[in-house]
C-alpha atoms as a PDB file:
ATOM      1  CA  UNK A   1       0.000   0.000   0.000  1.00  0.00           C
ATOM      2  CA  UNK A   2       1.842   3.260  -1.029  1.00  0.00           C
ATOM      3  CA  UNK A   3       1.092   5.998   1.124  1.00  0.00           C
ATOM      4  CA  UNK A   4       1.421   9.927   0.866  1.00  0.00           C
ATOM      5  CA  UNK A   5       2.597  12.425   3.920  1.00  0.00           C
ATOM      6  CA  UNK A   6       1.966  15.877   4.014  1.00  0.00           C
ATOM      7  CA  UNK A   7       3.975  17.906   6.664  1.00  0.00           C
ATOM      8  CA  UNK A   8       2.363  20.778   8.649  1.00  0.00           C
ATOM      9  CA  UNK A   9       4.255  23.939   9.788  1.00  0.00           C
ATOM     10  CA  UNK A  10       7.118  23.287  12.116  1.00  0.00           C
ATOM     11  CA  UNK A  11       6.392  23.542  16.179  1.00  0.00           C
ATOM     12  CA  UNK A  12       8.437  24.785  18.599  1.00  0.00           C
ATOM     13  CA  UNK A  13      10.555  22.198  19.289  1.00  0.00           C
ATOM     14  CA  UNK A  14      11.316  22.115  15.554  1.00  0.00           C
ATOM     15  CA  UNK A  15       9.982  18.765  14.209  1.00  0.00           C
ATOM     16  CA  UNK A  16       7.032  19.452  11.868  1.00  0.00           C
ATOM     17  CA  UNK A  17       4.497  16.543  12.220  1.00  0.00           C
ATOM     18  CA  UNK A  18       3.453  13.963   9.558  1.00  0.00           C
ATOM     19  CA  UNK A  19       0.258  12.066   8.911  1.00  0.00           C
ATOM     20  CA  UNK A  20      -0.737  10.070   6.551  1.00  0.00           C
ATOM     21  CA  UNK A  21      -3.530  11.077   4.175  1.00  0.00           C
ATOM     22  CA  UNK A  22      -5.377   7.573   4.428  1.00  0.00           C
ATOM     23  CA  UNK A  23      -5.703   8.809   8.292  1.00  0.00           C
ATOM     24  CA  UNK A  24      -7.526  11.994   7.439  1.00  0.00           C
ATOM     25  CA  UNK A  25      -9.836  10.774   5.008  1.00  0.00           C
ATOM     26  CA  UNK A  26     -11.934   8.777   7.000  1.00  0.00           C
ATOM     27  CA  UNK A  27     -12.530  12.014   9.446  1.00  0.00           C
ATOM     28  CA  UNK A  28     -13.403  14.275   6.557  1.00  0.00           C
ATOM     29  CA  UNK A  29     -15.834  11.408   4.920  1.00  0.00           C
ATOM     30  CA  UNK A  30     -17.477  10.989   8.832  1.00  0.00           C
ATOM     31  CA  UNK A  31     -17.503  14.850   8.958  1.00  0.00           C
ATOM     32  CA  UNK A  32     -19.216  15.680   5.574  1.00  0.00           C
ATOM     33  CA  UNK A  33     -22.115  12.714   5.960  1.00  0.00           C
ATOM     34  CA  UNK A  34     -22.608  14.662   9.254  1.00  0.00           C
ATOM     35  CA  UNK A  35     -23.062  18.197   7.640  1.00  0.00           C
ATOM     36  CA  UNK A  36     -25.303  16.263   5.208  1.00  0.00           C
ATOM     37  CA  UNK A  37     -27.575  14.605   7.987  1.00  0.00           C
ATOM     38  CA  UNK A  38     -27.822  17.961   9.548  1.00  0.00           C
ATOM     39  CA  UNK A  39     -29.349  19.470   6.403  1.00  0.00           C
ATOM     40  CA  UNK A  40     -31.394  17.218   5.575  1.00  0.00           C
ATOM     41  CA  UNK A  41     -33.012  17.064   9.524  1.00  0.00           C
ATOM     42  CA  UNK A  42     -32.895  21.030   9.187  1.00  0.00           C
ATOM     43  CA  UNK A  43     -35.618  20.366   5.527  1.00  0.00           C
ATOM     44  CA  UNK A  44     -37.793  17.846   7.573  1.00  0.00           C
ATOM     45  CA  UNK A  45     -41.269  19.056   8.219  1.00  0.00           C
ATOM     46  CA  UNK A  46     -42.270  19.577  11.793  1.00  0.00           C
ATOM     47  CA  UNK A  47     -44.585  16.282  12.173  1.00  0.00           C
ATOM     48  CA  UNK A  48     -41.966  14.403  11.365  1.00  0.00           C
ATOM     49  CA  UNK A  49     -39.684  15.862  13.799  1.00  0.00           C
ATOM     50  CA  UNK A  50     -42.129  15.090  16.396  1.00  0.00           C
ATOM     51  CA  UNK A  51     -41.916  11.772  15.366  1.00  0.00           C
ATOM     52  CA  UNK A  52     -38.088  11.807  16.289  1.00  0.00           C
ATOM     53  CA  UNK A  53     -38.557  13.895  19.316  1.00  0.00           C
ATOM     54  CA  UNK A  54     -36.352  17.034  18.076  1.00  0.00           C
ATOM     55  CA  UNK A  55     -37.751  20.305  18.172  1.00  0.00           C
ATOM     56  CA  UNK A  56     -37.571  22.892  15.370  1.00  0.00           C
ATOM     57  CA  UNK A  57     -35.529  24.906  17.460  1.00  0.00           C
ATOM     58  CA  UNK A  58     -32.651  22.003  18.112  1.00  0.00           C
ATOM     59  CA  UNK A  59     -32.995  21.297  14.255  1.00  0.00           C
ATOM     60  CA  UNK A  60     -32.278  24.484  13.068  1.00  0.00           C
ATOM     61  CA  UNK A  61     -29.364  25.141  15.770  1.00  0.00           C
ATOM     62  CA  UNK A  62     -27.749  21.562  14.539  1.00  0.00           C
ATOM     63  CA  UNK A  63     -27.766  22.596  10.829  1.00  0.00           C
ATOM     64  CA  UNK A  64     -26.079  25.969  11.201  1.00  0.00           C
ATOM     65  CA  UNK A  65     -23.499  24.911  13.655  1.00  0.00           C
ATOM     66  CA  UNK A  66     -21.042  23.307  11.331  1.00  0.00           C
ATOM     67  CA  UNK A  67     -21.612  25.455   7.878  1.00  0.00           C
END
């Protein structure tokens, strides 16, 4: 498996850290279907957010948190 490392600015003890891109993709992939759920849960009517026991209030909040 080849692998890819991108290096960050140096810190003060003057190593600049590595990671590995197949680390960070995962998070961003997790991160982006949650920005996606909170949209859609934002465009749900308010019967069936009843149904799910959020209120429009906690809906709304949720979907402009992260944009």
């Amino acid at each position: 498996m080849k692998t890819f490392t991108v290096q960050g600015p140096s810190h003060s003890i003057g190593v600049a850290p590595n990671f590995s891109v197949l680390k960070v993709l995962p998070n961003f992939a997790a991160w982006f279907d949650r920005r996606r759920q909170r949209i859609h849960l934002a465009e749900l009517d308010q019967h069936l957010l009843d149904d799910i026991g959020i209120s429009r209030n906690e809906a709304d909040r949720e979907s402009r948190r992260w944009n």
